[in-house]
Protein backbone atom coordinates (compact mmCIF):
# COMPACT_ATOMS: atom_id res chain seq x y z
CA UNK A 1 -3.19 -19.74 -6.75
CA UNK A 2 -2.07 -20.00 -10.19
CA UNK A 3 -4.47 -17.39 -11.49
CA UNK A 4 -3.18 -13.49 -12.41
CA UNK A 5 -3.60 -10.44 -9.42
CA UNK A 6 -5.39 -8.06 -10.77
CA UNK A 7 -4.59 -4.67 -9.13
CA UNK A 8 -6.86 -1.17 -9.69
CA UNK A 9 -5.34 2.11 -10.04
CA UNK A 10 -1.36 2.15 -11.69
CA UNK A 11 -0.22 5.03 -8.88
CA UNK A 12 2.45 4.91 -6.77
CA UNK A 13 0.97 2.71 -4.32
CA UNK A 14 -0.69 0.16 -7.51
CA UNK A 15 2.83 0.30 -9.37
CA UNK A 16 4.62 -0.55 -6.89
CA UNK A 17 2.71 -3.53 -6.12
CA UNK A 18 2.55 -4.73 -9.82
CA UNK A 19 6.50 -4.32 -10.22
CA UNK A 20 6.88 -5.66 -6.53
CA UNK A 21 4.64 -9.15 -7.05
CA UNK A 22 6.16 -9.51 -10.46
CA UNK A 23 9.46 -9.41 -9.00
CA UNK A 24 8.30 -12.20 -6.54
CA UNK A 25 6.80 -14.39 -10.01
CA UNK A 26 2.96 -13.54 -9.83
CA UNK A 27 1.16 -12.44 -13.33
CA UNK A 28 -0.59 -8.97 -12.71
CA UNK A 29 -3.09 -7.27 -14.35
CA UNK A 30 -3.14 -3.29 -14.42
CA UNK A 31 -6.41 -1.49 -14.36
CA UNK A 32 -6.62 2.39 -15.26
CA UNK A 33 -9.46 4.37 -16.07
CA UNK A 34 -6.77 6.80 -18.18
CA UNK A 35 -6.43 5.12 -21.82
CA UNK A 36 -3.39 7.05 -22.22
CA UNK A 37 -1.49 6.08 -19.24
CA UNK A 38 -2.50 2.34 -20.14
CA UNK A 39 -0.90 3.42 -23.45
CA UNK A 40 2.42 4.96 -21.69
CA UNK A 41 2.61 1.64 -19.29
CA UNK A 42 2.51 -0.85 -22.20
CA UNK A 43 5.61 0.60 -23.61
CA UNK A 44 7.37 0.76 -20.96
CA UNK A 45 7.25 4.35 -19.53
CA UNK A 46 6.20 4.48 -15.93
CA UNK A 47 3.73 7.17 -14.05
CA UNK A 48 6.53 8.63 -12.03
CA UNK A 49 10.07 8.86 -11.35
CA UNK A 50 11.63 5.76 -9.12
CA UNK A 51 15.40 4.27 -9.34
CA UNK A 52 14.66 1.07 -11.33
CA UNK A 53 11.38 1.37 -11.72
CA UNK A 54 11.63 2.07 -16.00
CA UNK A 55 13.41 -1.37 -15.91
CA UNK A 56 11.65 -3.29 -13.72
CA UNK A 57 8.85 -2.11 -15.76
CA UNK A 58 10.18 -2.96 -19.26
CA UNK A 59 11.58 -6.16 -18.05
CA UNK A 60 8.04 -7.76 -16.57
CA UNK A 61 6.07 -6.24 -19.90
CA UNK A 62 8.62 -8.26 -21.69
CA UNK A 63 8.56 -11.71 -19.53
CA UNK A 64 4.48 -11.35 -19.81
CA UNK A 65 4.33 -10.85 -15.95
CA UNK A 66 2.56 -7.63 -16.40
CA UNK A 67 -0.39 -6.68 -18.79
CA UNK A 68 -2.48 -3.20 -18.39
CA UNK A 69 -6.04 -3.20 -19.56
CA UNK A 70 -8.37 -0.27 -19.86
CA UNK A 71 -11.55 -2.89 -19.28
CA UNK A 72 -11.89 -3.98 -15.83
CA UNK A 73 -13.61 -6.45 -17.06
CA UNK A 74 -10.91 -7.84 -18.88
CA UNK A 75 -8.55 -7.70 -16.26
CA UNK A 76 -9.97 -8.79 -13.01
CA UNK A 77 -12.46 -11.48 -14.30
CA UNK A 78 -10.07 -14.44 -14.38
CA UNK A 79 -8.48 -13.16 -10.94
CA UNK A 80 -9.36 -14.68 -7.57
CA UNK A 81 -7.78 -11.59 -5.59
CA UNK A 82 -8.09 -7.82 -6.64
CA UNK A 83 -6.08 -5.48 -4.48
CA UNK A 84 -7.72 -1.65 -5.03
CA UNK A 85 -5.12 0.74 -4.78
CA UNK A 86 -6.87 4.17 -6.05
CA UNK A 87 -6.54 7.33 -5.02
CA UNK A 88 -8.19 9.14 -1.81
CA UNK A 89 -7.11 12.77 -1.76
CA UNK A 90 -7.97 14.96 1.25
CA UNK A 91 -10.54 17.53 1.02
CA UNK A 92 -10.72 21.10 2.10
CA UNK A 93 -11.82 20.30 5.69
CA UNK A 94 -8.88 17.40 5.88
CA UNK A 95 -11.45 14.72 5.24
CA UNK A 96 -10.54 11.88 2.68
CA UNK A 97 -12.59 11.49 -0.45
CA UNK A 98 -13.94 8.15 -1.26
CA UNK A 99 -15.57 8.78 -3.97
CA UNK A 100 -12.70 6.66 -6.05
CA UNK A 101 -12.86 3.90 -3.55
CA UNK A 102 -16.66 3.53 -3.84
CA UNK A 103 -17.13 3.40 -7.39
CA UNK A 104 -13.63 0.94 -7.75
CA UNK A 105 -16.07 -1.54 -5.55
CA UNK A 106 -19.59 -0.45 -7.57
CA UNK A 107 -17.54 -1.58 -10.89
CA UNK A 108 -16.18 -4.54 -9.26
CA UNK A 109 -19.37 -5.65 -8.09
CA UNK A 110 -20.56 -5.73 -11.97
CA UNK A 111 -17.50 -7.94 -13.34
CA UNK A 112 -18.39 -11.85 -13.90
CA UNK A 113 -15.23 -12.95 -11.72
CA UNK A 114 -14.60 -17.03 -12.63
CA UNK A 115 -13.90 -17.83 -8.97
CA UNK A 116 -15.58 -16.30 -5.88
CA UNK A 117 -13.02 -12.93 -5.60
CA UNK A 118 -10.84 -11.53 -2.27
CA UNK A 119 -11.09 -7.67 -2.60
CA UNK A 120 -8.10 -5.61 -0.98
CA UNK A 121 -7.81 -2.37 -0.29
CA UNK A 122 -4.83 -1.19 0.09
CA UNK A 123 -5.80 3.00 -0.46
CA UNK A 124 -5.52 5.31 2.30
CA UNK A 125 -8.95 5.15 4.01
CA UNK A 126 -10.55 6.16 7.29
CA UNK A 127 -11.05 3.66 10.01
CA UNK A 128 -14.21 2.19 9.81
CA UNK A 129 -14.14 2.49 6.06
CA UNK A 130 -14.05 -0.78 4.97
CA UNK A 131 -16.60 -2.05 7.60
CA UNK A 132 -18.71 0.58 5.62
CA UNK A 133 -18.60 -1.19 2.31
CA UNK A 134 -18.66 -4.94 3.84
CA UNK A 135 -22.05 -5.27 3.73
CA UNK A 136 -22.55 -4.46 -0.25
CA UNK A 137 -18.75 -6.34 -0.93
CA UNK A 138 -19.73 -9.42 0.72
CA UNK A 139 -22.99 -10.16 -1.28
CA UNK A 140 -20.42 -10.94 -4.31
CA UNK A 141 -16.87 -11.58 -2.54
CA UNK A 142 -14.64 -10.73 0.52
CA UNK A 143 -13.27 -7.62 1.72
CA UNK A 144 -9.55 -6.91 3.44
CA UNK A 145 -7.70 -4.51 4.39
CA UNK A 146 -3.99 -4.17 3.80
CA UNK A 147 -2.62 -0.52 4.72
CA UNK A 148 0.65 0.62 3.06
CA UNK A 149 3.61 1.48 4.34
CA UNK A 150 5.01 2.38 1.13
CA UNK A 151 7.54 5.88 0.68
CA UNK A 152 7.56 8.13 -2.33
CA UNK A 153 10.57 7.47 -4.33
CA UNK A 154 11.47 3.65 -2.81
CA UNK A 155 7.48 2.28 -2.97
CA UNK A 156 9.47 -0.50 -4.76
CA UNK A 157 11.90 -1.12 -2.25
CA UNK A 158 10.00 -0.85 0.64
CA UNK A 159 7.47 -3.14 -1.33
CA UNK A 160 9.92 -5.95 -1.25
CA UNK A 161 11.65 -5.42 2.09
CA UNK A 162 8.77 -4.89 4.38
CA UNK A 163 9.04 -4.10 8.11
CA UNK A 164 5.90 -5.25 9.04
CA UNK A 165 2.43 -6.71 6.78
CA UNK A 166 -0.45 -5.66 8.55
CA UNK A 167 -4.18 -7.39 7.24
CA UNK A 168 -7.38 -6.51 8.71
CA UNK A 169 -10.10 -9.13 7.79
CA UNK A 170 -13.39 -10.73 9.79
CA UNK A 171 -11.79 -13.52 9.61
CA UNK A 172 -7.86 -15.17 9.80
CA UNK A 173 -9.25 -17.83 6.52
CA UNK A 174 -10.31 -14.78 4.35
CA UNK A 175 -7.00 -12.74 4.33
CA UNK A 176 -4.98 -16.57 3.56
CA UNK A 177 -5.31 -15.62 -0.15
CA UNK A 178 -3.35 -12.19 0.21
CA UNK A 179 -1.29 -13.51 2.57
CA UNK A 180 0.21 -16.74 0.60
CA UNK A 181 1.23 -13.84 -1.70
CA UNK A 182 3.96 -12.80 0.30
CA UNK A 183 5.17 -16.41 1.22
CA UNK A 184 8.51 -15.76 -0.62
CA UNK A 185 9.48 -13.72 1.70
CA UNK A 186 9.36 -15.95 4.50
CA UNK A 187 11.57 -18.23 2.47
CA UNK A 188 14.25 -16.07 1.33
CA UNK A 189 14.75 -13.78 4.10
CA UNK A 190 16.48 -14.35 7.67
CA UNK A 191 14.60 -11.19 9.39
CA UNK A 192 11.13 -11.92 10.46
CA UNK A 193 8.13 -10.79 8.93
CA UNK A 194 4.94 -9.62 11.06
CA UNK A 195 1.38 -10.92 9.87
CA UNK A 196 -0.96 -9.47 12.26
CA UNK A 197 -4.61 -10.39 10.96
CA UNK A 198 -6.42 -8.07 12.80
CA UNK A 199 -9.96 -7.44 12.51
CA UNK A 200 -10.68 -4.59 9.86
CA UNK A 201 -11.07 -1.54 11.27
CA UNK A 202 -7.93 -2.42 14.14
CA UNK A 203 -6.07 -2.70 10.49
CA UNK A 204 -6.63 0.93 10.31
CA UNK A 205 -5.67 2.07 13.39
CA UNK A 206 -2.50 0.31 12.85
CA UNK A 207 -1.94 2.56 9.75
CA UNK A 208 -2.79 5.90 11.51
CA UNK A 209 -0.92 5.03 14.36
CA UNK A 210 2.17 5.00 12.15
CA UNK A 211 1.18 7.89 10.22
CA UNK A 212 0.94 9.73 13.53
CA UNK A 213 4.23 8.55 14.71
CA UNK A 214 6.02 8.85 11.63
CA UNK A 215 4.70 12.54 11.57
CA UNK A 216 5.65 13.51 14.87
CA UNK A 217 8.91 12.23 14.46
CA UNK A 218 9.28 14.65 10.87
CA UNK A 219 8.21 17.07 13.28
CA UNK A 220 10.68 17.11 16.23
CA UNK A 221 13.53 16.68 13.67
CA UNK A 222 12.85 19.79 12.66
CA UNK A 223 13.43 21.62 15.82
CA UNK A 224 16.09 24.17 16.08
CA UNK A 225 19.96 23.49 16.88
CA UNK A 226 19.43 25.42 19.88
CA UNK A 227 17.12 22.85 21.70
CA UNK A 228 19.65 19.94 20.97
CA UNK A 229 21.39 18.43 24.16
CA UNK A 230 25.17 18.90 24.52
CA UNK A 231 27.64 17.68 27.33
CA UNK A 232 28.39 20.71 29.68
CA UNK A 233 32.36 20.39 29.29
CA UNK A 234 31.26 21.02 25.66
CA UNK A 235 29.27 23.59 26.54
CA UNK A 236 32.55 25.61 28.25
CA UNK A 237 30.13 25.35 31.72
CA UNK A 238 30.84 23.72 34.87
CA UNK A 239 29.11 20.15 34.94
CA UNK A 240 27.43 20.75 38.47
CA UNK A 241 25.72 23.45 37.15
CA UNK A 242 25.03 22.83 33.37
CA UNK A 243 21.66 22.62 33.40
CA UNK A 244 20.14 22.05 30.12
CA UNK A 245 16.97 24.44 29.17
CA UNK A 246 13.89 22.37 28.25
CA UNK A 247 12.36 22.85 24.15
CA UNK A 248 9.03 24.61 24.15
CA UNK A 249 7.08 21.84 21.89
């Protein structure tokens, strides 16, 4: 696949990708719908604060790895894969809003792609989102879904040193274009890499599964000293009868 990844929304989540698949020698395209953060990007300044990000930013610009457009249009018509990485913020009553998502896919569906297009989504979504939008996506390309597992303030690093790739598609052949993206990495590194191609909405539960856990972990970490388990002789009490009182979770 020789032609350039065109990736929606310049977040952390869309940044990190651009800087990441530069780093790996794919030509990306950057897609915005704010003309002044296209502006910022071109010379150089990124949308938020990352060690090495300003570099790795100036350095691809430079090379011609990485070119922002304001005209989706312009950026994702020569690409055969578009990964959609805009926001979904949660609303008052915890649910996501798609309203980002859904008009990301309405404008795709308008653009005159040269070569039958591989949508990704790679925002934070619902399960059974995508399955939602297959139906109108697959009248004019294919739909996957690739959760992150991306952290504020290393989305670079974990970008490039995955623990896991997780891609939801209807079928194994339709996610082989996102996949071969990440082939370098199975080259260059001695720990394994995971590809699970799972069917779509599994792809979520993956995600929220890990959210969950991830979460719950945060959560216990922040119980008191008090309910943390320490050897009886260091406790001054007899070992027979140390017994240790159980946290209240």
């Amino acid at each position: 696949m020789n032609r350039p990844i065109c990736i929606m929304g310049t977040g952390y989540v869309g940044m990190a990708c651009m800087i990441g698949l530069a780093e790996l020698g794919w030509t990306v395209h950057g897609c915005d719908n704010a003309p002044e953060r296209i502006e910022r990007l071109r010379a150089g300044t990124p949308p938020y604060r990352e060690d090495g990000l300003q570099e790795a930013l100036r350095k691809h610009v430079a090379n011609g790895r990485m070119h922002f457009f304001n005209s989706l249009e312009d950026a994702a018509k020569d690409s055969e894969l578009v990964l959609v990485a805009v926001g979904t913020p949660s609303r008052d009553d915890g649910s996501a809003d798609l309203a980002a998502l859904e008009s990301a896919l309405k404008e795709l569906a308008s653009v005159r792609f040269a070569a039958w297009p591989t949508i990704v989504v790679r925002s934070t979504v619902p399960p059974g989102t995508c399955d939602a939008f297959a139906s109108f996506v697959e009248k004019w390309g294919e739909l996957v879904y690739a959760p992150e597992f991306l952290r504020e303030g290393t989305a670079v690093r974990d970008f490039l040193n995955p623990s896991r790739i997780v891609v939801g598609a209807r079928k194994a052949s339709i996610a082989v274009p996102y996949v071969r993206l990440f082939e370098a990495f199975l080259q260059r590194r001695t720990r394994e890499v995971l590809l699970q191609r799972l069917p779509r909405d599994e792809g979520h539960v993956c995600e929220r599964s890990r959210q969950l856990v991830r979460c719950a972990r945060r959560e216990f970490g922040r119980r008191p000293a008090r309910n943390r388990i320490r050897p009886a002789h260091r406790a001054g009490l007899p070992a027979a009868r140390h017994r240790l009182r159980r946290p209240v979770f």
